[in-house]
C-alpha atoms as a PDB file:
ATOM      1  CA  UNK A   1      18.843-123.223 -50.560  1.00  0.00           C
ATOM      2  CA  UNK A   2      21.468-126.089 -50.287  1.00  0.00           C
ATOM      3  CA  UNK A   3      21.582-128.719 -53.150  1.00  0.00           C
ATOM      4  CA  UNK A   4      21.334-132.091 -53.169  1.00  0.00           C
ATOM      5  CA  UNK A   5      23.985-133.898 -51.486  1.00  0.00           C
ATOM      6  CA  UNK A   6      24.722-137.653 -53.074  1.00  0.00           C
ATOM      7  CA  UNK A   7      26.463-138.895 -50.628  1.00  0.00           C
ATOM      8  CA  UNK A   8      23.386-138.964 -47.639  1.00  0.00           C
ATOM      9  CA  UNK A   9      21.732-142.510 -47.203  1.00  0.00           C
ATOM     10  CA  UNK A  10      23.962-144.133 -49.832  1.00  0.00           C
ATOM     11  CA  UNK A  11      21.501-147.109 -50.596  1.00  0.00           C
ATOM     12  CA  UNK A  12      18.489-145.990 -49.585  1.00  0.00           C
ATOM     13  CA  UNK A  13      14.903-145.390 -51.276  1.00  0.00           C
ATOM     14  CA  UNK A  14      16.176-141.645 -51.022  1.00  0.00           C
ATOM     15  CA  UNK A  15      19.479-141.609 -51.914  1.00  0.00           C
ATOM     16  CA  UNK A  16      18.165-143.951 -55.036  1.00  0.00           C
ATOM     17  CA  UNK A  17      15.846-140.833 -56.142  1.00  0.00           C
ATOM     18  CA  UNK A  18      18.697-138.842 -56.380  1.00  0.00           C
ATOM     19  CA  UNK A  19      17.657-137.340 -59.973  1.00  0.00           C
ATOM     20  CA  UNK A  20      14.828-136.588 -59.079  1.00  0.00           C
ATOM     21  CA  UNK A  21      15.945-134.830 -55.617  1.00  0.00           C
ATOM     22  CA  UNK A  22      18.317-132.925 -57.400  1.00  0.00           C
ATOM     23  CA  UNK A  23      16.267-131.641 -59.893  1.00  0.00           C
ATOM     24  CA  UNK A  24      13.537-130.676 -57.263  1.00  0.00           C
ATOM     25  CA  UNK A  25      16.163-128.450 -55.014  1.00  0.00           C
ATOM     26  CA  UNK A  26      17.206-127.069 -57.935  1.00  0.00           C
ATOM     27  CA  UNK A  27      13.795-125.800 -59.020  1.00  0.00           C
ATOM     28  CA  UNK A  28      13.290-124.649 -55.551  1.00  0.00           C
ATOM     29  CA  UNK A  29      17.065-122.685 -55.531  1.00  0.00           C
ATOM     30  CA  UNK A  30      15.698-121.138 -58.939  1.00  0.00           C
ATOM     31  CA  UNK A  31      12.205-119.843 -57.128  1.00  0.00           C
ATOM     32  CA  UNK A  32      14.212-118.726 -53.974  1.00  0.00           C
ATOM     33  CA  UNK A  33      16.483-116.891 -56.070  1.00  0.00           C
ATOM     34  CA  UNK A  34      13.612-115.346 -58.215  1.00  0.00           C
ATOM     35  CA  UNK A  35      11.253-114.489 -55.379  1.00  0.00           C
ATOM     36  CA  UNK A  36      14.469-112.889 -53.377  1.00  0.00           C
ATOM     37  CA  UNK A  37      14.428-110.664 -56.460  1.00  0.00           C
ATOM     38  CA  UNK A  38      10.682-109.705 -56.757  1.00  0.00           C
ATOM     39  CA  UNK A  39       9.696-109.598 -52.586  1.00  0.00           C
ATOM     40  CA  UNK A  40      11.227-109.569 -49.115  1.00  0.00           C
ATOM     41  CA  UNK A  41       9.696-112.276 -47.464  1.00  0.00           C
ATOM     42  CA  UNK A  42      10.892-115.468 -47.296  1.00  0.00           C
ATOM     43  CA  UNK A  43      10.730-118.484 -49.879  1.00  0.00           C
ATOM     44  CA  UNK A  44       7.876-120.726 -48.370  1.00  0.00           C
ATOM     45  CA  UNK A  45       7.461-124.405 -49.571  1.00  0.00           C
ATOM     46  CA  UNK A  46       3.973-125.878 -48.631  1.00  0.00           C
ATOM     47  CA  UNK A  47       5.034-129.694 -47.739  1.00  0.00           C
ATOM     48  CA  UNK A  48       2.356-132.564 -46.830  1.00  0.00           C
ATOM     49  CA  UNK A  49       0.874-135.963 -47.494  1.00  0.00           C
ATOM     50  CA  UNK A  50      -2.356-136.728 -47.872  1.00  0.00           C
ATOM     51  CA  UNK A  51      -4.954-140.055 -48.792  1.00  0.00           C
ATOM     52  CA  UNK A  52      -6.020-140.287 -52.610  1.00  0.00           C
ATOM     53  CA  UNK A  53      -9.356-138.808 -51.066  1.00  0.00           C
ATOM     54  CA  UNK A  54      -7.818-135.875 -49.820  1.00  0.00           C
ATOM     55  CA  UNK A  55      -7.653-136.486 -46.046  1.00  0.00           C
ATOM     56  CA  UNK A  56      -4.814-136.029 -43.780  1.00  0.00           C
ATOM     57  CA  UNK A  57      -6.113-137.521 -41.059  1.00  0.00           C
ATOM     58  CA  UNK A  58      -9.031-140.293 -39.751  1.00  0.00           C
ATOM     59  CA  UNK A  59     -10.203-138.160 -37.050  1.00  0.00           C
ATOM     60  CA  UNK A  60      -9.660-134.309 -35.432  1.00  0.00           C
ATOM     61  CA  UNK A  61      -7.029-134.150 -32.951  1.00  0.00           C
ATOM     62  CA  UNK A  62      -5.554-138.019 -33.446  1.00  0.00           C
ATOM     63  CA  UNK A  63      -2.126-138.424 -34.477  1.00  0.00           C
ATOM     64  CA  UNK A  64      -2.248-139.981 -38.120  1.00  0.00           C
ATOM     65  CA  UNK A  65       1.150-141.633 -39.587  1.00  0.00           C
ATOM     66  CA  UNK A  66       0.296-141.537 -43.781  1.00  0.00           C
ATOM     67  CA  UNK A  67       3.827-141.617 -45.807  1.00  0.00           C
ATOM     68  CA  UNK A  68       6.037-144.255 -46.816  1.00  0.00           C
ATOM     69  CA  UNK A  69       9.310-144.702 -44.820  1.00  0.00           C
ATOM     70  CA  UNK A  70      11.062-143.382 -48.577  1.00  0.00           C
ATOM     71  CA  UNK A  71       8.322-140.405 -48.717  1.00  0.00           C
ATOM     72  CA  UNK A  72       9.237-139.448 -45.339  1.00  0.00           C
ATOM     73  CA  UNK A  73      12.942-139.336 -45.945  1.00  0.00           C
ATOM     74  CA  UNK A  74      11.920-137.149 -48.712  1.00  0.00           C
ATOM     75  CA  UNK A  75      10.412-134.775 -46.168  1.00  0.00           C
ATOM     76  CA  UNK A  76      13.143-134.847 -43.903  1.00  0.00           C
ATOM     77  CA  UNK A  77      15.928-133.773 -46.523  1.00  0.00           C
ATOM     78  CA  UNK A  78      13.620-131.008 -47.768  1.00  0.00           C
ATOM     79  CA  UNK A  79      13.051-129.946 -43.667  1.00  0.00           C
ATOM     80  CA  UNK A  80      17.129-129.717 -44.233  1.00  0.00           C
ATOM     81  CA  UNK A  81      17.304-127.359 -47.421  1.00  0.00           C
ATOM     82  CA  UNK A  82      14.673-125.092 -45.509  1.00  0.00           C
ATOM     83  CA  UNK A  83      15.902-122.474 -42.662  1.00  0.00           C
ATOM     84  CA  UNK A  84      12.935-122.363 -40.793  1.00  0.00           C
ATOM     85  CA  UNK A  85      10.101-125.067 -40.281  1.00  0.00           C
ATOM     86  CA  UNK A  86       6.740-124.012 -39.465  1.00  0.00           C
ATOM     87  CA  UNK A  87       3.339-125.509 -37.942  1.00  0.00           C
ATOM     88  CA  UNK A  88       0.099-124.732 -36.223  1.00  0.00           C
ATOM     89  CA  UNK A  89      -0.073-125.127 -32.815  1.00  0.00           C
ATOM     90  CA  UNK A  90      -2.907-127.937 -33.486  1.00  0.00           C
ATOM     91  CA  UNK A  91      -0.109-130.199 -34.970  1.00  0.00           C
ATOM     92  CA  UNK A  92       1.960-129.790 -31.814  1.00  0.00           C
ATOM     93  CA  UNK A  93      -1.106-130.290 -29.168  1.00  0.00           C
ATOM     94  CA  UNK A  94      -1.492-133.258 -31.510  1.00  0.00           C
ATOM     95  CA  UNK A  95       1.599-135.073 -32.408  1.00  0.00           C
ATOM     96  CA  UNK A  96       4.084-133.741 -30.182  1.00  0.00           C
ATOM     97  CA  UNK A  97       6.212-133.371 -32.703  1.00  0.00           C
ATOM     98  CA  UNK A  98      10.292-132.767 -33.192  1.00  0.00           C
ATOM     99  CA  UNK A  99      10.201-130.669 -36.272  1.00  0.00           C
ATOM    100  CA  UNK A 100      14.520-131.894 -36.545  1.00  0.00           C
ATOM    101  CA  UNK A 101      16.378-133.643 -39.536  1.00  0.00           C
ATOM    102  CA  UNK A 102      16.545-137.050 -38.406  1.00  0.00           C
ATOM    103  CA  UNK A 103      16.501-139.397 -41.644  1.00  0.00           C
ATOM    104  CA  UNK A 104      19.146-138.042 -43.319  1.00  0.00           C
ATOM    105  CA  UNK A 105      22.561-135.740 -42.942  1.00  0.00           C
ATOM    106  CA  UNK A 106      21.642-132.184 -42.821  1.00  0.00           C
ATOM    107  CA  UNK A 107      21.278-129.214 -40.153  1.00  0.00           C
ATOM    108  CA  UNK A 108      17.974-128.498 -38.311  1.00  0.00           C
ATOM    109  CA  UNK A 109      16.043-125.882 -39.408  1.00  0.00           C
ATOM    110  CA  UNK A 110      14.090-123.411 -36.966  1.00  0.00           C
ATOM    111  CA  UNK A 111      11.070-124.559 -35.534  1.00  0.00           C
ATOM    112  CA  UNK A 112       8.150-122.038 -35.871  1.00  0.00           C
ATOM    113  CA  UNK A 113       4.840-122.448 -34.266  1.00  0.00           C
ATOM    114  CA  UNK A 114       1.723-120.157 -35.168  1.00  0.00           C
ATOM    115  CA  UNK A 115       0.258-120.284 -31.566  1.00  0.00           C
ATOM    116  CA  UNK A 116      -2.412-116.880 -31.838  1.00  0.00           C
ATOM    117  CA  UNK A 117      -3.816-117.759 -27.522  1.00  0.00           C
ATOM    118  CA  UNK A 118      -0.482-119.770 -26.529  1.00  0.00           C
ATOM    119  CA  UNK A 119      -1.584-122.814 -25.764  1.00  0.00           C
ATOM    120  CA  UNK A 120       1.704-123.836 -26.300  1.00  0.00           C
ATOM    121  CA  UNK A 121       2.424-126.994 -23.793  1.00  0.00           C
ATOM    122  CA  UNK A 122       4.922-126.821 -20.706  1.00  0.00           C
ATOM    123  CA  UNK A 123       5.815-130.189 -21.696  1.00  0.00           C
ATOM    124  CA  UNK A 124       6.178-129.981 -25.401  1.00  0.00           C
ATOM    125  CA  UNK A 125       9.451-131.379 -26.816  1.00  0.00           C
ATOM    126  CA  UNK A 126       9.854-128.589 -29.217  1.00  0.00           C
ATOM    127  CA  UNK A 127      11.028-127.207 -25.928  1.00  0.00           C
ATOM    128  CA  UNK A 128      14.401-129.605 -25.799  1.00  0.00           C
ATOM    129  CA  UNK A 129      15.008-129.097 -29.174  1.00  0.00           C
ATOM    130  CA  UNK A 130      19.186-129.870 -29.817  1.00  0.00           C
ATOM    131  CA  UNK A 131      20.138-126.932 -31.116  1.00  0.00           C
ATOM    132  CA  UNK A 132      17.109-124.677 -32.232  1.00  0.00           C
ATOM    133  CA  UNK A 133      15.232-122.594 -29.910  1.00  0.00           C
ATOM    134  CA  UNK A 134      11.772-122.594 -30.598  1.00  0.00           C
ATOM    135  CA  UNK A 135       9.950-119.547 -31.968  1.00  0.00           C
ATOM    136  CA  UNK A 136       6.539-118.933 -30.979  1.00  0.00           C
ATOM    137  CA  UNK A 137       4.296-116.282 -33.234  1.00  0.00           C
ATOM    138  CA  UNK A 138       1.445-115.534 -30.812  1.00  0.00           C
ATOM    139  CA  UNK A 139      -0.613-112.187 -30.614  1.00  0.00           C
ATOM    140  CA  UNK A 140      -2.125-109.955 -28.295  1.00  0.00           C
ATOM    141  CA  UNK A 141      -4.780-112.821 -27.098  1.00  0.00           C
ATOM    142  CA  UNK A 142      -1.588-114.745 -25.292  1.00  0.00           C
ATOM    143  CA  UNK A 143      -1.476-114.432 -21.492  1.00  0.00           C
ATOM    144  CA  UNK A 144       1.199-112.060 -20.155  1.00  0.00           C
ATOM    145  CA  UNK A 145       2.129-114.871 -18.046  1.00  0.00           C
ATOM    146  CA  UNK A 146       2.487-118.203 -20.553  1.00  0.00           C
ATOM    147  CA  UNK A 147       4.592-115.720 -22.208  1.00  0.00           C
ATOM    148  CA  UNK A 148       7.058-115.193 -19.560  1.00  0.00           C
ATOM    149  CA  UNK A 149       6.980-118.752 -18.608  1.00  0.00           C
ATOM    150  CA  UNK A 150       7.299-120.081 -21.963  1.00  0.00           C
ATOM    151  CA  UNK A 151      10.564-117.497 -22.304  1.00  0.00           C
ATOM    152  CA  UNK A 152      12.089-118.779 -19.211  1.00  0.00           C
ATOM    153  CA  UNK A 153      11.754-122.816 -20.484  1.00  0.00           C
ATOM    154  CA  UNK A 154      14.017-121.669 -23.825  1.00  0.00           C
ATOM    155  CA  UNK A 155      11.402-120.588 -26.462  1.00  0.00           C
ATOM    156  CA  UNK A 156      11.421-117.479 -27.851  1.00  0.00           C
ATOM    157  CA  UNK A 157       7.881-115.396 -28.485  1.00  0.00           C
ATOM    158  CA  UNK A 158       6.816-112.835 -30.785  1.00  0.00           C
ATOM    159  CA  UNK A 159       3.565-110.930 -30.225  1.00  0.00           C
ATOM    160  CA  UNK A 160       2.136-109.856 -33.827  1.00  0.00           C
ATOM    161  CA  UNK A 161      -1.035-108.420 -35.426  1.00  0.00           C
ATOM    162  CA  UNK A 162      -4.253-110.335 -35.403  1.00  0.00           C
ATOM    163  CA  UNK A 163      -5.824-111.207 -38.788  1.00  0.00           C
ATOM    164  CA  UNK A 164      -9.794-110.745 -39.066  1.00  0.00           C
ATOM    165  CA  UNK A 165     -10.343-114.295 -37.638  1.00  0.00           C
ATOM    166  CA  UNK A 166      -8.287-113.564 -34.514  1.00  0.00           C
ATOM    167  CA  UNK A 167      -5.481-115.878 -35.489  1.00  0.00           C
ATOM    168  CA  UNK A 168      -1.670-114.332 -36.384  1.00  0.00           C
ATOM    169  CA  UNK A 169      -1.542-112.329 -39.352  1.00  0.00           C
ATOM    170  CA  UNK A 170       0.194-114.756 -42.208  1.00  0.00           C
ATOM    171  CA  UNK A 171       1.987-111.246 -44.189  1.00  0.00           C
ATOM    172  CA  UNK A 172       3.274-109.772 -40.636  1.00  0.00           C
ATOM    173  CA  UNK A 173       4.858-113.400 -39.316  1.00  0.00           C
ATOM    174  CA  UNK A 174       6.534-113.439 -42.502  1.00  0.00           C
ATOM    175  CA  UNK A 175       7.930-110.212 -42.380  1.00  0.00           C
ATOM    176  CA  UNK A 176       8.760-111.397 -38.709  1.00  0.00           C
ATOM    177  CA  UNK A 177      10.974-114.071 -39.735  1.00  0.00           C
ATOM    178  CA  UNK A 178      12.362-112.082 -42.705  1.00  0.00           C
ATOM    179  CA  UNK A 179      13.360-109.430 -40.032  1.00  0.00           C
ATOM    180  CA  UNK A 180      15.110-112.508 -38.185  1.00  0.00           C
ATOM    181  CA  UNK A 181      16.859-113.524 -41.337  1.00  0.00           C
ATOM    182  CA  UNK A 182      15.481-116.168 -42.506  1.00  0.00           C
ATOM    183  CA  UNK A 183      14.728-116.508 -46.458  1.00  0.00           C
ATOM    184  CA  UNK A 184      13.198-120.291 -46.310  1.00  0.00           C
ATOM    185  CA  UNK A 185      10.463-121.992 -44.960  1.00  0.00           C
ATOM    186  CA  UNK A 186       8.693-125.716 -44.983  1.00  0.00           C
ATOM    187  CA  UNK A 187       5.136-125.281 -44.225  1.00  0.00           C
ATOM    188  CA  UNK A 188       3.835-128.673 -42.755  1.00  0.00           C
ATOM    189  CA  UNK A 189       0.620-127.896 -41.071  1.00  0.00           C
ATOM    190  CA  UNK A 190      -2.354-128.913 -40.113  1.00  0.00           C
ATOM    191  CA  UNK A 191      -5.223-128.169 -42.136  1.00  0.00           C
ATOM    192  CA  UNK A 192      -6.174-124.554 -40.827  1.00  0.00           C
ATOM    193  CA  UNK A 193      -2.215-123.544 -41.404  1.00  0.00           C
ATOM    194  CA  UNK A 194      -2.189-124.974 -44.463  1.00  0.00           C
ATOM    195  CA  UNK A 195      -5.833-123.698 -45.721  1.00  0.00           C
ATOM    196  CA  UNK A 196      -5.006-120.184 -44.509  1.00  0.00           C
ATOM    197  CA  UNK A 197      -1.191-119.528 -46.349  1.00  0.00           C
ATOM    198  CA  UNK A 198      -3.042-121.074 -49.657  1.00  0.00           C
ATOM    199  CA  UNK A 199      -5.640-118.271 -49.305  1.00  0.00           C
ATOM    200  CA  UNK A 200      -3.196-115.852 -48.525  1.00  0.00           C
ATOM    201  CA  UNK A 201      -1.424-116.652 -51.437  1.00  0.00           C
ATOM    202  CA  UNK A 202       1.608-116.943 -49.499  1.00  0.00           C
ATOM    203  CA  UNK A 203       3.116-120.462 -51.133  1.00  0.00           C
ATOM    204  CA  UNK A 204       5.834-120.732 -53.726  1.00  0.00           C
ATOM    205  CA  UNK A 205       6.334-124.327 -54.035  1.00  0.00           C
ATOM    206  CA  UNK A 206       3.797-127.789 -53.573  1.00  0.00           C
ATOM    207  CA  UNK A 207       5.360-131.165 -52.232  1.00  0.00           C
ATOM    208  CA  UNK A 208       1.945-132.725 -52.047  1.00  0.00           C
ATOM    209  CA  UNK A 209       2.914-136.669 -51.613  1.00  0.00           C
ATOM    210  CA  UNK A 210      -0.075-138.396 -52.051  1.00  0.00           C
ATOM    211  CA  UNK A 211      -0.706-141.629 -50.649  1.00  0.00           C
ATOM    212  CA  UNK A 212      -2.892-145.108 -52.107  1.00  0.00           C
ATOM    213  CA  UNK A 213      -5.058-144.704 -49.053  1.00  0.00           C
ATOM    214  CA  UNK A 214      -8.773-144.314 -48.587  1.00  0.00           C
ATOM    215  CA  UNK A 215      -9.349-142.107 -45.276  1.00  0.00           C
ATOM    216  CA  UNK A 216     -12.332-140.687 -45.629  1.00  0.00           C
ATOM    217  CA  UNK A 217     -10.949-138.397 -42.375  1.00  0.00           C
ATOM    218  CA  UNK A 218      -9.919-134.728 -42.160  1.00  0.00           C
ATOM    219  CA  UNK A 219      -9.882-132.812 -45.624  1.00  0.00           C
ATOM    220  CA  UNK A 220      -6.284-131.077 -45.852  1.00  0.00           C
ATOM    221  CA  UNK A 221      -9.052-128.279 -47.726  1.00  0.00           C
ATOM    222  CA  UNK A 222     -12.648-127.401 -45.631  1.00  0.00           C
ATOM    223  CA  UNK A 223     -13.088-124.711 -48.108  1.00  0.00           C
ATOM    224  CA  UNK A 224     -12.437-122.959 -51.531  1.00  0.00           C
ATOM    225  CA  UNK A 225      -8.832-121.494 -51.778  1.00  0.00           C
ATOM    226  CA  UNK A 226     -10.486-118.553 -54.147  1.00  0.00           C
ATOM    227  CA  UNK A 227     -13.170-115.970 -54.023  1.00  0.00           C
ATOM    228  CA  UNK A 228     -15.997-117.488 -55.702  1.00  0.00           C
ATOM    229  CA  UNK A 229     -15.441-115.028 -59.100  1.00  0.00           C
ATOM    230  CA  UNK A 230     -11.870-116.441 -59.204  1.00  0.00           C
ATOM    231  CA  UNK A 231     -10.620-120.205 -60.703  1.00  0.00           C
ATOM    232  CA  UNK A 232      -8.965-121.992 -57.910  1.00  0.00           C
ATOM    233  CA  UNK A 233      -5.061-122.512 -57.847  1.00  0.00           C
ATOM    234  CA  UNK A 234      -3.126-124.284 -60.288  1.00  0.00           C
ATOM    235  CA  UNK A 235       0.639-125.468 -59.683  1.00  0.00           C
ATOM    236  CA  UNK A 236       3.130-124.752 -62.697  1.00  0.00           C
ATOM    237  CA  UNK A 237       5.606-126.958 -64.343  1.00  0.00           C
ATOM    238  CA  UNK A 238       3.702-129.908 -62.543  1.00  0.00           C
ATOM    239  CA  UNK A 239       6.266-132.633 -62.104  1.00  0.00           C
ATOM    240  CA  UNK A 240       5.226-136.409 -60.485  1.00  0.00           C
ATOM    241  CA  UNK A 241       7.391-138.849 -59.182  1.00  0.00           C
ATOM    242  CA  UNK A 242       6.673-142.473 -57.468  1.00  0.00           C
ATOM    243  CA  UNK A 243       8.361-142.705 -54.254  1.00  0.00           C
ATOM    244  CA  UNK A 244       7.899-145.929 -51.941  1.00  0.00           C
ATOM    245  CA  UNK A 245       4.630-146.562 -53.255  1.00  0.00           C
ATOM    246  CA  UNK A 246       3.250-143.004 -53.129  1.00  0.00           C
ATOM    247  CA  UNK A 247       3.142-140.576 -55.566  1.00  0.00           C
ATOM    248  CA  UNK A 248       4.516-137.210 -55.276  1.00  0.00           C
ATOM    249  CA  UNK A 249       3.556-133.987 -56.995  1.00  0.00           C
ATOM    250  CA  UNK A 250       5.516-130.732 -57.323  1.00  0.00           C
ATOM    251  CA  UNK A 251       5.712-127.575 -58.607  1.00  0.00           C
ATOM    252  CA  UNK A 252       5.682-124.087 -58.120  1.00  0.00           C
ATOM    253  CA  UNK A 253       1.818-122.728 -57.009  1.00  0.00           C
ATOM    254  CA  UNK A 254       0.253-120.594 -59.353  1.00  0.00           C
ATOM    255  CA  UNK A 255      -3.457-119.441 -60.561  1.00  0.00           C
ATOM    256  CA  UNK A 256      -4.924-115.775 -60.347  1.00  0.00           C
ATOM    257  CA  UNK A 257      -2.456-113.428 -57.422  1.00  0.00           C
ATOM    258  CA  UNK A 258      -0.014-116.187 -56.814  1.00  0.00           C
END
């Protein structure tokens, strides 16, 4: 991964956090070089906000705006340190969202969608991203013919392995995108995405910005991330930092087959 560049944003709540950016991205070029050693898949940071009471939304399906404007620049210059960005398709039916580097200088990374039926929308403006073509991880549930039509707008579609709930098999997309070359990836979401790679035990690295909000909404968690005979996860070398008013907390995920 890229470093920290101290010239983006000069005088802004980001560029002003600059210590603590760089020593972040250089934790995370110290995992990415470690797990490159140990495993070929690639590096995946888990990345999202959240209320004090855990929720990450107010309702299901309803577009839900928590960070600060500094915690978001925060997300948008790790989305730049990261070759590949990924989300469930619930997060695009929902927010319709860009997935680029906007708030500060840096190169897109890929846009990934776990999509396991291809509900993918005709409309979606993943579809005119500027200079990343989509990549769609479906399975054998998609229609022959969304396929072809979601080829012919610009996206590009892999058909993988189901896991036992139907939905794309977490250890075969990241082989997938290993195959393709890429060695990083920002996890953003939703809720099932994000439940299901902290099961897996597929996450290297926490940004969990947490916000001084009571929700009361959709739990980022519905469910244990253990087997009942295990302790749940634990993340190493915990590190917080204030940030616009929020408070973010980072380190590298650990606890029993991490």
């Amino acid at each position: 991964m890229r470093l920290f560049d101290a010239r983006e944003r000069d005088g802004s709540a980001t560029a002003q956090s600059a210590a603590f950016l760089r020593a972040l991205f250089d934790r995370l070029a110290d995992a990415d070089r470690d797990v490159g050693r140990r495993r070929i898949r690639p590096f995946v940071t888990l990345s999202y906000a959240q209320s004090i009471d855990g929720s990450i939304a107010a309702r299901p399906s309803r577009s839900f705006a928590l960070s600060s404007g500094p915690s978001f620049d925060m997300t948008h210059l790790l989305r730049s340190r990261h070759d590949a960005l990924l989300v469930g398709i619930n997060t695009v039916l929902t927010d319709d969202p860009r997935l680029t580097v906007r708030r500060c200088a840096g190169d897109n990374p890929r846009p990934v969608v776990l999509d396991s039926r291809l509900r993918f929308p005709m409309d979606a403006r993943l579809l005119a991203h500027p200079d990343r073509r989509v990549l769609l991880l479906t399975t054998g549930l998609a229609a022959v013919g969304s396929i072809n039509r979601l080829e012919a707008m610009g996206a590009s579609v892999r058909v993988l392995p189901q896991d036992e709930s139907g939905r794309v098999d977490l250890a075969a997309a990241l082989q997938c995108l290993a195959d393709m070359g890429i060695r990083s990836l920002m996890v953003e979401g939703g809720a099932s995405v994000i439940g299901s790679f902290l099961r897996a035990r597929l996450v290297d690295y926490c940004v969990i910005t947490v916000v001084p909000r009571l929700i009361g909404g959709v739990k980022v968690l519905d469910g244990p991330c253990s087997p009942d005979d295990l302790p749940g996860l634990s993340i190493d070398g915990c590190g917080y930092e204030p940030l616009g008013g929020d408070l973010i907390i980072h380190g590298a995920l650990g606890g029993p087959g991490a």
